[in-house]
N, C-alpha and C. Protein backbone atom coordinates (compact mmCIF):
# COMPACT_ATOMS: atom_id res chain seq x y z
N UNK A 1 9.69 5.01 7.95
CA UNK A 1 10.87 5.42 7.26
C UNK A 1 11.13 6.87 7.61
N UNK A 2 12.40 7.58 7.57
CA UNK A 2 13.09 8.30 7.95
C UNK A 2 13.02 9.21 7.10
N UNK A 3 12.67 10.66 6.29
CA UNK A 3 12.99 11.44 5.56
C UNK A 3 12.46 13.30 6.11
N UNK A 4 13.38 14.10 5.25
CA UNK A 4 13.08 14.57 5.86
C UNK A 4 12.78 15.49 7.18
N UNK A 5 13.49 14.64 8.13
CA UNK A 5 13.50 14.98 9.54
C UNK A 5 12.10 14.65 10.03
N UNK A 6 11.03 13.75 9.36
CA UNK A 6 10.49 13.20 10.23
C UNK A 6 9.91 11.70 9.67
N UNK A 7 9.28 10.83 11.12
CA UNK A 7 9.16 9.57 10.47
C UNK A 7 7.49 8.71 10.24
N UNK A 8 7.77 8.51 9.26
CA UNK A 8 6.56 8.09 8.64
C UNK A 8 6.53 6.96 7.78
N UNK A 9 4.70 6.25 7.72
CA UNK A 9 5.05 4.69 7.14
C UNK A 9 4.69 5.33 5.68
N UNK A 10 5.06 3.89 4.95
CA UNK A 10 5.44 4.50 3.38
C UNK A 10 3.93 4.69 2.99
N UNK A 11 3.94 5.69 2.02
CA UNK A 11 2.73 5.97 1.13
C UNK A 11 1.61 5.21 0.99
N UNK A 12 1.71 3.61 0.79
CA UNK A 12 0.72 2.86 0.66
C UNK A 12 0.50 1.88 1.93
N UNK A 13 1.17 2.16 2.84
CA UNK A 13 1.32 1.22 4.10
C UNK A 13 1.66 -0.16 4.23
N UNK A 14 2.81 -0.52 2.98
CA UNK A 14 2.96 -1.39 2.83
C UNK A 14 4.06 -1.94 3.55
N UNK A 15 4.37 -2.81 4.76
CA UNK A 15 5.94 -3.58 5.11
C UNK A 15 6.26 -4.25 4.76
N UNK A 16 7.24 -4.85 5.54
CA UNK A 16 8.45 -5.80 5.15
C UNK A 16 8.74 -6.62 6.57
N UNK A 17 8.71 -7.95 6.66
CA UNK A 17 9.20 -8.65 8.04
C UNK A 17 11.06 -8.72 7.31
N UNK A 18 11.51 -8.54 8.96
CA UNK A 18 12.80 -9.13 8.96
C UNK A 18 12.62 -10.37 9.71
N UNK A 19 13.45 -11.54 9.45
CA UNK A 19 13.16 -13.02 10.34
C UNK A 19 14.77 -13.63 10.92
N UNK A 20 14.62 -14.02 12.00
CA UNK A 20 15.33 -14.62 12.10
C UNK A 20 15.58 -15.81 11.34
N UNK A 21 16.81 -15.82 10.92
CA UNK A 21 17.17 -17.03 10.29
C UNK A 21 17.24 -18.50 11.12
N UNK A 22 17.60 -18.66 12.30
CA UNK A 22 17.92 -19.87 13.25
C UNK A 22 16.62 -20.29 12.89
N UNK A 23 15.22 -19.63 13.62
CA UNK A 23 14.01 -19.67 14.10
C UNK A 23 13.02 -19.24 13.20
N UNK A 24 13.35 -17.99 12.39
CA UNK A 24 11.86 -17.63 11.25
C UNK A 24 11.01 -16.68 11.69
N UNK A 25 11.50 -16.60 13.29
CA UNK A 25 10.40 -15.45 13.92
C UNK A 25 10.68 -13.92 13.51
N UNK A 26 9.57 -13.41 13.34
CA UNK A 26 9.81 -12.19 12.47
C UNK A 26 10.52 -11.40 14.23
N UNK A 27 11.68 -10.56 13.58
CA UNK A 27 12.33 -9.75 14.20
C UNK A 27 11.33 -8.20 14.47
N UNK A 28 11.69 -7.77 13.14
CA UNK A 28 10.94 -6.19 13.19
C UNK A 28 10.15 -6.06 11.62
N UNK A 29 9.10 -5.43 11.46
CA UNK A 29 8.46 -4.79 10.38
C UNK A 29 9.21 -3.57 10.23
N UNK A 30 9.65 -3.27 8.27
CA UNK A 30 9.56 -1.76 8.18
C UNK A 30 9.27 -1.27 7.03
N UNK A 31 8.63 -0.44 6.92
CA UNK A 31 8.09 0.48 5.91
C UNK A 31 8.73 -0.17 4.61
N UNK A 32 7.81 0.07 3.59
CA UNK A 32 8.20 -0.87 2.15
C UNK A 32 8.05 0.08 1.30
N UNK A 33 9.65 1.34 0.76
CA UNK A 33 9.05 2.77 0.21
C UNK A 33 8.67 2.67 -1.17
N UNK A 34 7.65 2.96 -1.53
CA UNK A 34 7.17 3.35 -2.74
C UNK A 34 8.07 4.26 -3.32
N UNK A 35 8.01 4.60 -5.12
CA UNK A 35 8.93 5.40 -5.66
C UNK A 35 8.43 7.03 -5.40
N UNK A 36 6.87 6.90 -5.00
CA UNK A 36 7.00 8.45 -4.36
C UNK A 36 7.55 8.64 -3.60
N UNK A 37 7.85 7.71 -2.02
CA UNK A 37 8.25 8.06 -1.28
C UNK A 37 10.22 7.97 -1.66
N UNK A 38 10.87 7.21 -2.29
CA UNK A 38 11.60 7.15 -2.57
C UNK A 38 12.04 8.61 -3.08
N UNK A 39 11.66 9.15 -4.04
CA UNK A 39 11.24 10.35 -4.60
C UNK A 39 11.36 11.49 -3.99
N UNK A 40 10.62 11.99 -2.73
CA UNK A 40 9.88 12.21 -2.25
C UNK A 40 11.41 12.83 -1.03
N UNK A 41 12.32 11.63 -0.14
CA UNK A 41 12.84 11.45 0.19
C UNK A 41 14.21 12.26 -0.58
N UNK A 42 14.42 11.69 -1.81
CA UNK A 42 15.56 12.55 -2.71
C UNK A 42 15.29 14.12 -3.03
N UNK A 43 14.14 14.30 -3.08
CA UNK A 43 13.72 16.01 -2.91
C UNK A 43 14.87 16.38 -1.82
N UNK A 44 14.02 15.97 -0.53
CA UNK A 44 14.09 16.43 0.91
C UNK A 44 15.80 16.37 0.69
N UNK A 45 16.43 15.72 0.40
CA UNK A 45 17.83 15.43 0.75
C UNK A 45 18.30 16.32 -0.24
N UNK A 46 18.10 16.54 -1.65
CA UNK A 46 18.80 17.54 -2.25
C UNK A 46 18.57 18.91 -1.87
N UNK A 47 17.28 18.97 -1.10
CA UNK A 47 17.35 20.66 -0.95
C UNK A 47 18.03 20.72 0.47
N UNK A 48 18.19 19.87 1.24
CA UNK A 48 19.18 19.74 2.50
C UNK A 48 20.73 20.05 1.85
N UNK A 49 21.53 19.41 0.82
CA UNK A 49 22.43 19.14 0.15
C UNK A 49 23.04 20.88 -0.17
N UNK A 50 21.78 21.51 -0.60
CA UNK A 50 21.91 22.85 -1.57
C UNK A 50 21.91 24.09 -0.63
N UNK A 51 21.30 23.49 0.58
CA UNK A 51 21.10 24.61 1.70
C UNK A 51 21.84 24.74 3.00
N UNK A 52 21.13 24.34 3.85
CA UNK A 52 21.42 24.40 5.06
C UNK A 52 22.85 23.63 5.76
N UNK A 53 22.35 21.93 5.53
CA UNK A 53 23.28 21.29 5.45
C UNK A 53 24.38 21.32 5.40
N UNK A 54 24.17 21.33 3.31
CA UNK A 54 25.21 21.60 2.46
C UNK A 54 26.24 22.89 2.67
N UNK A 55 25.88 23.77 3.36
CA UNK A 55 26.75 25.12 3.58
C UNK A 55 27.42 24.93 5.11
N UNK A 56 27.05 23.96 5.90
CA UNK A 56 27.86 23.85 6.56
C UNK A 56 28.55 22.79 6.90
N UNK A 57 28.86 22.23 5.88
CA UNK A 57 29.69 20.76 6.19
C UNK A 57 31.01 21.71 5.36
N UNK A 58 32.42 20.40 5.82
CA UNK A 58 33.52 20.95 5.69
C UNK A 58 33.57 20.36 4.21
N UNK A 59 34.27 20.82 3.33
CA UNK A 59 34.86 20.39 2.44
C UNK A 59 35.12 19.09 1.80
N UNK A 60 35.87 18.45 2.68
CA UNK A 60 35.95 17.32 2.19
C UNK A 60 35.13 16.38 2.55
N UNK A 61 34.51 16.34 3.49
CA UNK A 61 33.35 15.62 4.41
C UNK A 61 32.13 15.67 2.93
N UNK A 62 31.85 16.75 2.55
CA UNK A 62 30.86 17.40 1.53
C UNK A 62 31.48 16.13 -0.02
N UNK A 63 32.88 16.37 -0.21
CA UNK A 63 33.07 15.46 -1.36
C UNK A 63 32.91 14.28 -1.03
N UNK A 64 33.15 13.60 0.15
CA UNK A 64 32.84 11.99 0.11
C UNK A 64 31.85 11.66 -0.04
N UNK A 65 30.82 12.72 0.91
CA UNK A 65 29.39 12.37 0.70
C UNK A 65 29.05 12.42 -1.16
N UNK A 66 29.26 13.49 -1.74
CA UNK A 66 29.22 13.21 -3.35
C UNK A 66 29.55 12.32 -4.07
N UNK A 67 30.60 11.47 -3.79
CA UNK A 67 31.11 10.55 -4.00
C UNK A 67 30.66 9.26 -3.25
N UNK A 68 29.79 9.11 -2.85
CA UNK A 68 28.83 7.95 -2.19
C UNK A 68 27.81 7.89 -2.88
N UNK A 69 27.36 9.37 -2.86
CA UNK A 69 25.92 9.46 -3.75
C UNK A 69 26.02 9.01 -5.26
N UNK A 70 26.99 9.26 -5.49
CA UNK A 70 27.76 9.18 -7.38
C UNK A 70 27.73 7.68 -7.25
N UNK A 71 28.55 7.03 -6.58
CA UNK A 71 28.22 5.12 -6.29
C UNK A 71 27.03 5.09 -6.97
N UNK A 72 25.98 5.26 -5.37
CA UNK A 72 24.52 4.97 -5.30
C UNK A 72 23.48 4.92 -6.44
N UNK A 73 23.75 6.24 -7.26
CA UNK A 73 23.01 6.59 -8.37
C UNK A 73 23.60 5.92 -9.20
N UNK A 74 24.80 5.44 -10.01
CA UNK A 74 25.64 4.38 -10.82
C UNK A 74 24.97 2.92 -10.52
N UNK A 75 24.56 2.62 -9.67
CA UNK A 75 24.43 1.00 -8.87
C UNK A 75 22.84 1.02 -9.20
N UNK A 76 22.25 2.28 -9.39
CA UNK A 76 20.24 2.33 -9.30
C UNK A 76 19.83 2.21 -10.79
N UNK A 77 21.34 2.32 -11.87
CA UNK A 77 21.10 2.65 -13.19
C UNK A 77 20.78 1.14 -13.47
């Protein structure tokens, strides 16, 4: 899994098969995130959000993304 800016398997090393449906054959394994890493992940992205990132995205680019996140967090309740 992806966080961060770098990639790593989840906390407890747990995956996930994807399968083809026709056939059943597993496609790809991926990381199965734990709520630390879940966690963990939302750190990394809010202090991206508050800093670096966040100060250089344009304006409105900056509100949609808020407005995705506002979804996301509504849909996790």
């Amino acid at each position: 899994m992806g966080s961060n800016n770098e990639w790593s398997a989840s906390s407890d090393g747990k995956t996930f098969d994807t399968k083809n449906p026709f056939n059943d054959q597993s496609l790809l394994s991926f990381s199965h995130a734990t709520k630390d890493d879940v966690d963990r992940a939302v750190k990394a992205a809010r202090k991206a959000f508050q800093t670096t990132w966040g100060n250089n995205i344009h304006a409105t680019e900056r509100a949609a993304c808020e407005s995705i996140l506002d979804v996301l967090y509504k849909a996790d309740e």
